[in-house]
Protein backbone atom coordinates (compact mmCIF):
# COMPACT_ATOMS: atom_id res chain seq x y z
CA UNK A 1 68.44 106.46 122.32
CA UNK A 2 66.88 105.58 119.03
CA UNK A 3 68.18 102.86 116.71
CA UNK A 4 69.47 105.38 114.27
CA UNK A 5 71.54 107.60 117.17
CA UNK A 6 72.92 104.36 118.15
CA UNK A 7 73.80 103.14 114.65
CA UNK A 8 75.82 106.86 114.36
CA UNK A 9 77.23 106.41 117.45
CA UNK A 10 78.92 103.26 116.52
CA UNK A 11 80.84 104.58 114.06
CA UNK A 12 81.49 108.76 115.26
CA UNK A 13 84.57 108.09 117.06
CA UNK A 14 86.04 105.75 114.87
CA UNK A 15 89.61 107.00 113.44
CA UNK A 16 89.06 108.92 109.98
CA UNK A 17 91.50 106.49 108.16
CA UNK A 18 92.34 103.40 106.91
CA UNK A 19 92.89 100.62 108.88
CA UNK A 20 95.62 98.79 106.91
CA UNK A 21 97.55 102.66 107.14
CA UNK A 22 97.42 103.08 110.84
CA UNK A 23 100.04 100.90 111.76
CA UNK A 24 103.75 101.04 113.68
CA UNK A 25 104.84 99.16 111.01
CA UNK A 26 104.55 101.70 108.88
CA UNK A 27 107.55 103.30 106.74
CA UNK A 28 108.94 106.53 107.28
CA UNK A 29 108.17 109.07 104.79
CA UNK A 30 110.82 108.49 101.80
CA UNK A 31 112.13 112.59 100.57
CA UNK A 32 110.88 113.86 97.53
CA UNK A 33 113.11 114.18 94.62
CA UNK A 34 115.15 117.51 95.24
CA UNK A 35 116.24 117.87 91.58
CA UNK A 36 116.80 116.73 88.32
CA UNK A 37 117.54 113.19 87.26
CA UNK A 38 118.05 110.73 85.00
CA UNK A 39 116.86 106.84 84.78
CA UNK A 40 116.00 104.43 81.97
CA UNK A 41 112.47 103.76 83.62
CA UNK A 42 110.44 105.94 85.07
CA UNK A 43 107.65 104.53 86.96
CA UNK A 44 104.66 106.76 87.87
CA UNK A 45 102.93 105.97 90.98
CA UNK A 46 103.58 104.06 94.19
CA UNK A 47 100.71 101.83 94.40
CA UNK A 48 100.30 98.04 93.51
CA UNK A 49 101.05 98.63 89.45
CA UNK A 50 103.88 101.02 90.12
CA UNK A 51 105.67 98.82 92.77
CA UNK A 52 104.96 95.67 90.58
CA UNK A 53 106.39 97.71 87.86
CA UNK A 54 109.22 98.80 89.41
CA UNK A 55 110.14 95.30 91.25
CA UNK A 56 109.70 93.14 88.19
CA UNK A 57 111.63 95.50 86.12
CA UNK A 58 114.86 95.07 88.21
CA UNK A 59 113.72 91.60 88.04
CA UNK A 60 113.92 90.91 84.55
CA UNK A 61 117.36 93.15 84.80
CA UNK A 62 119.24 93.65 87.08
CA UNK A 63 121.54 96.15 85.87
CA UNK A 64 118.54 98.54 84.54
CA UNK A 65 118.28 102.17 86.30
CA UNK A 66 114.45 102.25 87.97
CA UNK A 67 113.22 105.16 89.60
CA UNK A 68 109.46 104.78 91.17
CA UNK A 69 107.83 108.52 91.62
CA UNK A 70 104.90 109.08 94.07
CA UNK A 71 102.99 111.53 94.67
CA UNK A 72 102.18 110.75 98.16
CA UNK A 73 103.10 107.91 100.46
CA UNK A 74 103.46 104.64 99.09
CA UNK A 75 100.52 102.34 99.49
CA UNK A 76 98.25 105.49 100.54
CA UNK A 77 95.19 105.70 97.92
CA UNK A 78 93.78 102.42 96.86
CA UNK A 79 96.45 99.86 97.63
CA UNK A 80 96.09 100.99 101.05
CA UNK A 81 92.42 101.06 101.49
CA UNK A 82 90.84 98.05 100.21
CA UNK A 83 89.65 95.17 101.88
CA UNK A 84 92.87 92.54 100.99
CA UNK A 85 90.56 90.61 98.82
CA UNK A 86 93.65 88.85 96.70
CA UNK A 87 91.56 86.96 93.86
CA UNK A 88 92.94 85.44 90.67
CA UNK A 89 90.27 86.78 88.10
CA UNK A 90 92.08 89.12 85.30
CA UNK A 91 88.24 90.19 84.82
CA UNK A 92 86.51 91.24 87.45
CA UNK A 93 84.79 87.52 87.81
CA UNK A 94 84.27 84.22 85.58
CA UNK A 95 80.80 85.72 84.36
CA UNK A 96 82.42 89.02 83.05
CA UNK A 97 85.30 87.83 81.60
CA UNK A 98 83.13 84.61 79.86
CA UNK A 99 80.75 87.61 78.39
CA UNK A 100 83.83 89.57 77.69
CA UNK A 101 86.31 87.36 76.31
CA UNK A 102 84.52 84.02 75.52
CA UNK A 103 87.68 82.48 73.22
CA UNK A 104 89.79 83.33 75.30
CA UNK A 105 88.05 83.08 78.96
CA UNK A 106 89.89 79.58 79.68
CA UNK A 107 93.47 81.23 78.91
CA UNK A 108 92.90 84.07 80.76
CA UNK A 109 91.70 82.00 83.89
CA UNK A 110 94.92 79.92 83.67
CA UNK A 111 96.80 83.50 83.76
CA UNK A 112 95.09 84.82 86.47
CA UNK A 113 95.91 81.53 88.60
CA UNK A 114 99.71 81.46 87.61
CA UNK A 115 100.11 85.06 88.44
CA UNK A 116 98.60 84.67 91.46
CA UNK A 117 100.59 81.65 92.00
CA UNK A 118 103.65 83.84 91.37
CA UNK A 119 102.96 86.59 93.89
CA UNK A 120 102.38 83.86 96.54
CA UNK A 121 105.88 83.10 95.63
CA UNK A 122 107.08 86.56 95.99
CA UNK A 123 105.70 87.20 99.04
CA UNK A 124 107.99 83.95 100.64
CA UNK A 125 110.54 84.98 99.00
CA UNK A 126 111.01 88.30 99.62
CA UNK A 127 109.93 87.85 103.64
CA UNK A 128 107.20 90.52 103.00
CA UNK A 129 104.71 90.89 106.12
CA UNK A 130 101.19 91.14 105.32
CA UNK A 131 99.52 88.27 106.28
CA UNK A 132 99.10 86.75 103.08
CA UNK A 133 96.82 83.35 102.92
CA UNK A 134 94.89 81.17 100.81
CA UNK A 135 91.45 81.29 101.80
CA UNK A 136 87.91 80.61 100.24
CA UNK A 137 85.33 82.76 99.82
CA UNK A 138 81.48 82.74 100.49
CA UNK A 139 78.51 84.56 98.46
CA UNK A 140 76.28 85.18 100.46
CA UNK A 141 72.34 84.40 99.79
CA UNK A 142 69.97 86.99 101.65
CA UNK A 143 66.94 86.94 99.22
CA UNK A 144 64.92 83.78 98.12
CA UNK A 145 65.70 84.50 94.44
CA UNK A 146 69.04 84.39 94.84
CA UNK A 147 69.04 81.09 97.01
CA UNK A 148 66.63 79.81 93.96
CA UNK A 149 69.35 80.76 91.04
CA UNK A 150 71.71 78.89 93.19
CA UNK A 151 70.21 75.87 92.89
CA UNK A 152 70.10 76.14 89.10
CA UNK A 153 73.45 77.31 88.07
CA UNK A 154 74.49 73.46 89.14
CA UNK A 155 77.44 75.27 90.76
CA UNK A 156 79.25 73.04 92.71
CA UNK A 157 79.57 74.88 96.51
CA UNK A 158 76.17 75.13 96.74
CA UNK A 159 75.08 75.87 100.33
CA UNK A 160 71.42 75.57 102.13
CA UNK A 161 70.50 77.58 104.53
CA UNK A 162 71.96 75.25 107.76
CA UNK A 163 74.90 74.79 105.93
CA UNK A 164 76.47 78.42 105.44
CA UNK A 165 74.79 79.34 109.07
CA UNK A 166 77.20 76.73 110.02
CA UNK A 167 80.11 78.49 108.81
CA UNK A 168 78.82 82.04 109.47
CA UNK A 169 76.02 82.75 111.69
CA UNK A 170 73.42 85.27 110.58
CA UNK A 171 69.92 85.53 110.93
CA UNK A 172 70.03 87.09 106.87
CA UNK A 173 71.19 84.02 105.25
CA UNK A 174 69.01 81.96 103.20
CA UNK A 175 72.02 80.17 101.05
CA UNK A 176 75.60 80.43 99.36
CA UNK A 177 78.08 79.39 97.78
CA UNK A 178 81.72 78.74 98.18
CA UNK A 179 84.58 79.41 96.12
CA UNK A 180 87.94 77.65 96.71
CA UNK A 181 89.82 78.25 93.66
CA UNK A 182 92.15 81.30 93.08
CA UNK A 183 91.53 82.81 96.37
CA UNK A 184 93.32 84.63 99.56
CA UNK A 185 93.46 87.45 101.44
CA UNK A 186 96.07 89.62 102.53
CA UNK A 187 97.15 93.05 104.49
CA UNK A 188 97.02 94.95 101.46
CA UNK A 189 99.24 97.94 103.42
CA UNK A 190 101.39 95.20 104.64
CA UNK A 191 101.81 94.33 100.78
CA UNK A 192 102.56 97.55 99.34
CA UNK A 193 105.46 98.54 102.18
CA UNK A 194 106.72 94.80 101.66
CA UNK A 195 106.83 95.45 97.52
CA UNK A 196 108.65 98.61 97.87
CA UNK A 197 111.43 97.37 100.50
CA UNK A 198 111.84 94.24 98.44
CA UNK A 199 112.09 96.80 95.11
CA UNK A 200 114.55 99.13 97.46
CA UNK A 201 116.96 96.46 97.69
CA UNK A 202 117.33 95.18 94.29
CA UNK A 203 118.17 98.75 93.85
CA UNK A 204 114.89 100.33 92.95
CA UNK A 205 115.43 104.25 93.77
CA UNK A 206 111.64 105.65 95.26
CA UNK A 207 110.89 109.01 95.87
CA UNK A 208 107.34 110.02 97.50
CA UNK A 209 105.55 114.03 97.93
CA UNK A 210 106.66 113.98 94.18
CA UNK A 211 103.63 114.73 91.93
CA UNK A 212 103.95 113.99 88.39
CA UNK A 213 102.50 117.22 86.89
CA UNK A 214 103.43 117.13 83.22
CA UNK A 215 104.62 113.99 80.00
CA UNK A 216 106.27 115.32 77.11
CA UNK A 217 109.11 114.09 74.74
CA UNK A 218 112.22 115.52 74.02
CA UNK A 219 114.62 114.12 71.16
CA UNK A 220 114.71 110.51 71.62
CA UNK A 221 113.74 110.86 75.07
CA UNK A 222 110.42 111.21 77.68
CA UNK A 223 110.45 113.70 80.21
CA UNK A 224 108.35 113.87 83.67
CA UNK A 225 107.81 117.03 85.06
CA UNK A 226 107.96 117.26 89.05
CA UNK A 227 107.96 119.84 91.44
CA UNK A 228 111.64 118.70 92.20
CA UNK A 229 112.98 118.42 88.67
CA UNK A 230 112.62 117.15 85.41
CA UNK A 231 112.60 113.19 84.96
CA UNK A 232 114.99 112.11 82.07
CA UNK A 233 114.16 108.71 80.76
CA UNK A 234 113.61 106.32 78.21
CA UNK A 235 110.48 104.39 79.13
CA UNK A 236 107.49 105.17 81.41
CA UNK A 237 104.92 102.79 83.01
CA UNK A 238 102.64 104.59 84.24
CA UNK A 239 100.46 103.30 87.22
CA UNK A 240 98.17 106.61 88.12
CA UNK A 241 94.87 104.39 88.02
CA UNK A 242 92.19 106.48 89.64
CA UNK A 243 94.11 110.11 89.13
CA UNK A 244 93.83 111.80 86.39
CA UNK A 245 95.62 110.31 83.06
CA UNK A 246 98.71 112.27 82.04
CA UNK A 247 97.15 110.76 78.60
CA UNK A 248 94.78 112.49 77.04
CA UNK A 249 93.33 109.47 74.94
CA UNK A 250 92.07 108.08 78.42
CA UNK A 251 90.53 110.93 79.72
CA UNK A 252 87.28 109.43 79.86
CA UNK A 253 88.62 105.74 79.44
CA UNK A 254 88.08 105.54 83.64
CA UNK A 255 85.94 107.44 86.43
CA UNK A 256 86.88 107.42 89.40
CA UNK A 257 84.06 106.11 92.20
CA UNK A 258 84.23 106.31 96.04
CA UNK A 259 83.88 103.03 97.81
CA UNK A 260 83.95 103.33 101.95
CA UNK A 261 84.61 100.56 104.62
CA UNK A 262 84.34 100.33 108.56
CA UNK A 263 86.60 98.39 110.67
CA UNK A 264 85.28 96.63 114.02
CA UNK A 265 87.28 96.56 117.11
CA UNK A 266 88.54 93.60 117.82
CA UNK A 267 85.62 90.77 118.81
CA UNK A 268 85.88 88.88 122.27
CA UNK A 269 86.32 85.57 122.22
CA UNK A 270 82.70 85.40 123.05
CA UNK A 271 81.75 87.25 120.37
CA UNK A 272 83.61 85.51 118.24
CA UNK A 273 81.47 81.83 119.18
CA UNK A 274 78.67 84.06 118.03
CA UNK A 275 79.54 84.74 115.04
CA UNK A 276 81.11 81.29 114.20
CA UNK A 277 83.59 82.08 111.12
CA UNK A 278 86.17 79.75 112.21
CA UNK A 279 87.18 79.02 109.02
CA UNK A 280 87.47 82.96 108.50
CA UNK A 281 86.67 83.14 104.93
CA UNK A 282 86.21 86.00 102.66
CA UNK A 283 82.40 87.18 102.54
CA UNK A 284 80.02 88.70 100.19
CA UNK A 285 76.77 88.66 99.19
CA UNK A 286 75.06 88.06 96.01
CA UNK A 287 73.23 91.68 95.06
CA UNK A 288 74.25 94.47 92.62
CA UNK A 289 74.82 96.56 95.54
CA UNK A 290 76.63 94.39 98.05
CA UNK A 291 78.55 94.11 100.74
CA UNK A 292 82.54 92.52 101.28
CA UNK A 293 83.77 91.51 104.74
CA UNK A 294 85.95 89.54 106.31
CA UNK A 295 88.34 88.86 109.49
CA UNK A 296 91.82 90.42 110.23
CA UNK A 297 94.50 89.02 112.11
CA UNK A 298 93.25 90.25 115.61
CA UNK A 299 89.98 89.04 115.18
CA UNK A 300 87.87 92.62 113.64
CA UNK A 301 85.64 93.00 110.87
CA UNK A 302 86.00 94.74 107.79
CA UNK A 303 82.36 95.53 106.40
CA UNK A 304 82.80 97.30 103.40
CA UNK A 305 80.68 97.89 100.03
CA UNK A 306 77.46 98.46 99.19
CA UNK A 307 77.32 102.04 97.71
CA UNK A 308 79.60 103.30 95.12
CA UNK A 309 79.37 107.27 95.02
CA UNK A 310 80.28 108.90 91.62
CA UNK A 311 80.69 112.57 92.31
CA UNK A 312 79.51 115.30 89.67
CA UNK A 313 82.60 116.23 87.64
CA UNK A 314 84.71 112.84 88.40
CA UNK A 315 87.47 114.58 90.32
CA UNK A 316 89.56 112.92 93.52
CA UNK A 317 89.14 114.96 96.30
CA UNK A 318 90.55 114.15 99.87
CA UNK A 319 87.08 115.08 101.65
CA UNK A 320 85.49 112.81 99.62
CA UNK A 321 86.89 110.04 101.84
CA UNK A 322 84.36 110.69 104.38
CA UNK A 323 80.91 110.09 103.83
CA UNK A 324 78.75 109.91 107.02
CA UNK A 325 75.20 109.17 105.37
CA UNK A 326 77.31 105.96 103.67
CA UNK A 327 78.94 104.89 107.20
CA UNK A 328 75.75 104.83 108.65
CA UNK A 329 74.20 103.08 106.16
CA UNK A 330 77.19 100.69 106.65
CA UNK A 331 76.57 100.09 110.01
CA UNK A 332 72.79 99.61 109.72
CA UNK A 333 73.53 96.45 107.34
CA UNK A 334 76.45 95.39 109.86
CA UNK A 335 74.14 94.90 113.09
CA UNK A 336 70.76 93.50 110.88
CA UNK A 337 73.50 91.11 109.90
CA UNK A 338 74.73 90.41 112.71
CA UNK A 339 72.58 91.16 115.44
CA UNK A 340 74.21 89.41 118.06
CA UNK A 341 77.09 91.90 117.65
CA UNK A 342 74.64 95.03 118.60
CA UNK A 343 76.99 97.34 121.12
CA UNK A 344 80.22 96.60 119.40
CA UNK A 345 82.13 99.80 117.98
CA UNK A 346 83.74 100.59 115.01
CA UNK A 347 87.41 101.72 114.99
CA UNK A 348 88.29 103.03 111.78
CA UNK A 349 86.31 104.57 109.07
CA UNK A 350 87.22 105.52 105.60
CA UNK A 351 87.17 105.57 101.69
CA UNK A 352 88.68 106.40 98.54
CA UNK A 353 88.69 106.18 95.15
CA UNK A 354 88.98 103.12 93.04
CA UNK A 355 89.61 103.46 89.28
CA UNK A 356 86.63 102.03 87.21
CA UNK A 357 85.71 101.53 83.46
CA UNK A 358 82.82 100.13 81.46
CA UNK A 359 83.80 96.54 81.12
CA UNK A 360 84.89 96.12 84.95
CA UNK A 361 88.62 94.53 84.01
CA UNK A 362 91.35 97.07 83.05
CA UNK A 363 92.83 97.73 79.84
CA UNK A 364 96.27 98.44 78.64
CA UNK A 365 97.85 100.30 75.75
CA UNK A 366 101.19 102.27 74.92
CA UNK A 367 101.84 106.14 74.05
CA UNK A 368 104.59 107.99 72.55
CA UNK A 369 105.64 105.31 69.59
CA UNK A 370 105.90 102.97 72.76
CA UNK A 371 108.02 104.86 75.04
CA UNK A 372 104.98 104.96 77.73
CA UNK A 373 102.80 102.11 78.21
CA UNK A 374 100.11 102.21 81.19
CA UNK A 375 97.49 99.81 82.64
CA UNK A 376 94.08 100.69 85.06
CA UNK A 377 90.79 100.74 85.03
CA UNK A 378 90.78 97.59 87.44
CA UNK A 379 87.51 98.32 88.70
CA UNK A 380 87.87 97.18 92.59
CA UNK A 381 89.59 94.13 92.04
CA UNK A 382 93.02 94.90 91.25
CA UNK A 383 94.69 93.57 94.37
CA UNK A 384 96.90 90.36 92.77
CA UNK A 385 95.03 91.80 88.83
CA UNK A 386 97.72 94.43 89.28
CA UNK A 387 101.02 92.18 89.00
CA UNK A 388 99.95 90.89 85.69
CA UNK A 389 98.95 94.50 84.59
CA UNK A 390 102.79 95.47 85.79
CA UNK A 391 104.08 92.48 83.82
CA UNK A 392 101.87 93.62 80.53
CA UNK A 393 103.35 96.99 80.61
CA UNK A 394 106.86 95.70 81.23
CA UNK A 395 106.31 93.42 77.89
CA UNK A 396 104.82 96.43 75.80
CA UNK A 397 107.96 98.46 76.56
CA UNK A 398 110.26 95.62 75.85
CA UNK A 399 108.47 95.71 72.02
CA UNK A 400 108.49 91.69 72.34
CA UNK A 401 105.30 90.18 71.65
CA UNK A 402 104.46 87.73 74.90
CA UNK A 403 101.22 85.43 74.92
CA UNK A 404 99.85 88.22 77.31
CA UNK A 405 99.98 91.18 74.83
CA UNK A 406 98.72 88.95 72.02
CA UNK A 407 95.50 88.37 74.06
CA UNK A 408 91.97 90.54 72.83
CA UNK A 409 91.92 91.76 76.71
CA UNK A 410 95.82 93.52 75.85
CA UNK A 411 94.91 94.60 72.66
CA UNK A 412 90.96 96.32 73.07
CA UNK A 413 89.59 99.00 74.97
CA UNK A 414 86.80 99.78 76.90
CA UNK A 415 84.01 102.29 75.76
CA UNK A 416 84.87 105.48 77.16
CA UNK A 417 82.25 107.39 79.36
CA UNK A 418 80.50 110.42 78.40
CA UNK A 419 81.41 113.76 79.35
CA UNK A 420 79.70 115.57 82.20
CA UNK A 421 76.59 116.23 82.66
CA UNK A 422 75.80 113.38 80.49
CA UNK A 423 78.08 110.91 82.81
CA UNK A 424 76.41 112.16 86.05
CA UNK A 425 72.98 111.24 84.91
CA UNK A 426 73.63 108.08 83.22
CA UNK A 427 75.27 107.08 86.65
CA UNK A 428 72.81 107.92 88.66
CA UNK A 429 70.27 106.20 86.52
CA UNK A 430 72.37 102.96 86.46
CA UNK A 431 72.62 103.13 89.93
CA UNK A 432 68.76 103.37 91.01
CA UNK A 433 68.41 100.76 87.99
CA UNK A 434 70.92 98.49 89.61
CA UNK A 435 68.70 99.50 93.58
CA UNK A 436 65.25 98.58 91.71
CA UNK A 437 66.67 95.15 90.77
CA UNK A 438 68.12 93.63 93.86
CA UNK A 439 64.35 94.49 95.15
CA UNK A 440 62.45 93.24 91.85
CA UNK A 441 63.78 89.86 92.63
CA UNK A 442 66.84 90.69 90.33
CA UNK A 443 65.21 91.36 87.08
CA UNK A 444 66.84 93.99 85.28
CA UNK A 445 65.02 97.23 83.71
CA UNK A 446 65.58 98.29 80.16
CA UNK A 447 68.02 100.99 81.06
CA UNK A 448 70.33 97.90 82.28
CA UNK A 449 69.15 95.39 79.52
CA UNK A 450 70.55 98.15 77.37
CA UNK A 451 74.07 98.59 78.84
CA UNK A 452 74.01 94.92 78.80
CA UNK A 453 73.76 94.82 75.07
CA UNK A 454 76.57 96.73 74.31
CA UNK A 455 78.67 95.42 76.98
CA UNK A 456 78.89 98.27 79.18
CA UNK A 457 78.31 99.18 82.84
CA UNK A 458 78.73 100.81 86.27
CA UNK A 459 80.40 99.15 89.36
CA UNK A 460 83.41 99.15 92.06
């Protein structure tokens, strides 16, 4: 058998969905709204901003009407798919949000840690199960630039070589660096079914197999159209993220781009001594195209990253979840990583769609003379980003100005993309651009010098 056949073969009779999903604990399917209704908040979608949303709402009030509509199954599409990562950043990282938002960088950091502070807290309280836990992370060195900008960014967390093979074993590693601050990881599944349980019993009504398929006013009021009946409500927050906007204003505001994962069985404990990890942190590594992984509760691996597919046309299609050139490609970088894993299989495989704008951070905004307010374009880190997106549009629709919706990252948008075939190309340039530079010793061409300037970009 070849290398390749036995790199496919790892992966081919892995389960074609997400591991987080595939679990006992899983909810029974909720019924679908079966006619018309009233409420004085709608919320649109059952993910991490719509459960946020909806919990916070009853929250704030306790005797305000809430009704959360999915379209699906709570927690299916990206809340239910990505790897758990829980990090504090409102920006997609210190160096975007510095470049972004440099007068306001040092607010926005102490944000990102209270909120994350404050879902810690919500977790305890609430009893949710989902593994939730402070841990650090590591970025990975695998190329002697890298290890060489390490040692002059004067970081502190600066690694050698002996060092992080002391943590994590891999032939690969040249360097890293870890990062303690604002960190954890968490059974983002686990999270989801915990937020809408803990919404359910404040008295949060939730409804799934409802698609929202139309947003219109009438008199003083907003109406969502539904297969099952008109919506009849005051305010909407509207937490749709990688589907299509019921907005036409942010049409091309976000694209949405496949990111795929594979999921180890569990390691023996011999494997395990291997590998090392005993301090089971978060991993990545350092290179425009990179890799996340991690540990689970049983002891697998989550190796996840590295491309990010834009389809021609930007729509979110279910057989776009499975990509078998990409889960190959996966698995390649698993075993050169970790060799001394070579003949363990994978268990799960899967994707999906993750909602992602120019500036990497999302943006938020209101509709309808403030009757609708929304919040995506998270960009692949929107795991604990979300809750403060959910408390944004909760303040916009109150009409009270807060120290969040006064800040430039509340108040400005992103550049939109182009339209088709203009967004195809340009992605597919940025991505080759982004390919040529992790092997060019990370210089970047003028294509990506370019989008640098004007403070735009491609990722996931």
């Amino acid at each position: 058998m070849t290398v390749g056949s036995r790199t496919a073969a790892s992966w081919r009779d892995a389960e074609t969905r997400p591991y987080w999903l595939d679990s006992p604990r899983r909810p029974a399917p909720r019924p679908p709204l079966g006619a018309s209704t009233a409420t004085e908040l709608a919320v649109v979608g059952g993910g991490f901003s719509g459960l946020w949303t909806a919990l916070m709402a009853k929250e704030r009030d306790p005797a305000r009407d809430v009704l959360l509509v999915e379209g699906a199954r709570i927690g299916w599409a990206a809340s239910g798919r990505n790897g758990g990562f829980c990090d504090a950043s409102l920006t997609h990282g210190k160096i975007n949000g510095r470049e972004k938002f440099p007068n306001e960088y040092d607010t926005l950091h102490r944000l990102g840690l209270e909120n994350l502070a404050e879902l810690e807290k919500t977790v305890t309280e609430y009893g949710i199960d989902c593994d939730f836990h402070r841990s650090s992370t590591i970025g990975v060195a695998t190329r002697p630039y890298q290890v060489e900008m390490l040692k002059a960014s004067s970081l502190p967390g600066v690694l050698d070589r002996d060092q992080i093979r002391a943590e994590v074993d891999s032939p690969t590693y040249l360097g890293g660096i870890v990062q303690d601050e604002g960190k954890a990881l968490v059974d983002p599944a686990g999270l989801a079914w915990g937020l809408a349980d803990a919404a359910e019993r404040l008295g949060v009504r939730i409804v799934e197999d409802t698609p929202v398929t139309g947003l219109r006013r009438r008199g003083q009021h907003m109406v969502v159209d539904t297969p099952g009946g008109e919506i009849h409500t005051r305010h909407v927050a509207l937490g749709t993220n990688a589907f299509p906007s019921l907005l036409k204003r942010n049409a091309l505001a976000t694209i949405p781009v496949y990111d795929y994962a594979l999921m180890t069985e569990p390691l023996s404990a011999e494997q395990m001594a291997a590998v090392g990890w005993r301090n089971r942190q978060g991993m990545s590594d350092l290179a425009n195209q990179f890799h996340y992984y991690r540990l689970t509760a049983d002891n697998r691996i989550l190796w996840g990253g590295y491309d990010a597919i834009y389809n021609f046309g930007g729509r979110v299609r279910r057989h776009h979840d499975q990509r078998p050139e990409t889960f190959t490609k996966l698995a390649e970088h698993f075993f050169t990583t970790f060799p001394q894993l070579e003949g363990l299989s994978f268990s799960h495989r899967w994707g999906g769609a993750i909602d992602t704008c120019s500036r990497f951070c999302a943006f938020y905004g209101t509709a309808y003379s403030g009757q609708v307010a929304y919040a995506l374009g998270y960009t692949g880190l929107g795991v604990g980003a979300t809750r403060f997106g959910a408390n944004v549009m909760l303040d916009l629709l109150a009409g009270t100005p807060t120290e969040r919706t006064s800040l430039r990252l509340t108040t400005t948008r992103p550049v939109p993309f182009p339209p088709e075939p203009i967004a195809w190309a340009a992605i597919q340039a940025t991505r080759l651009s982004l390919n040529r530079a992790d092997d060019n010793e990370g210089r970047r061409n003028l294509w990506l010098r370019t989008l640098d300037r004007f403070g735009v970009g491609f990722d996931s």
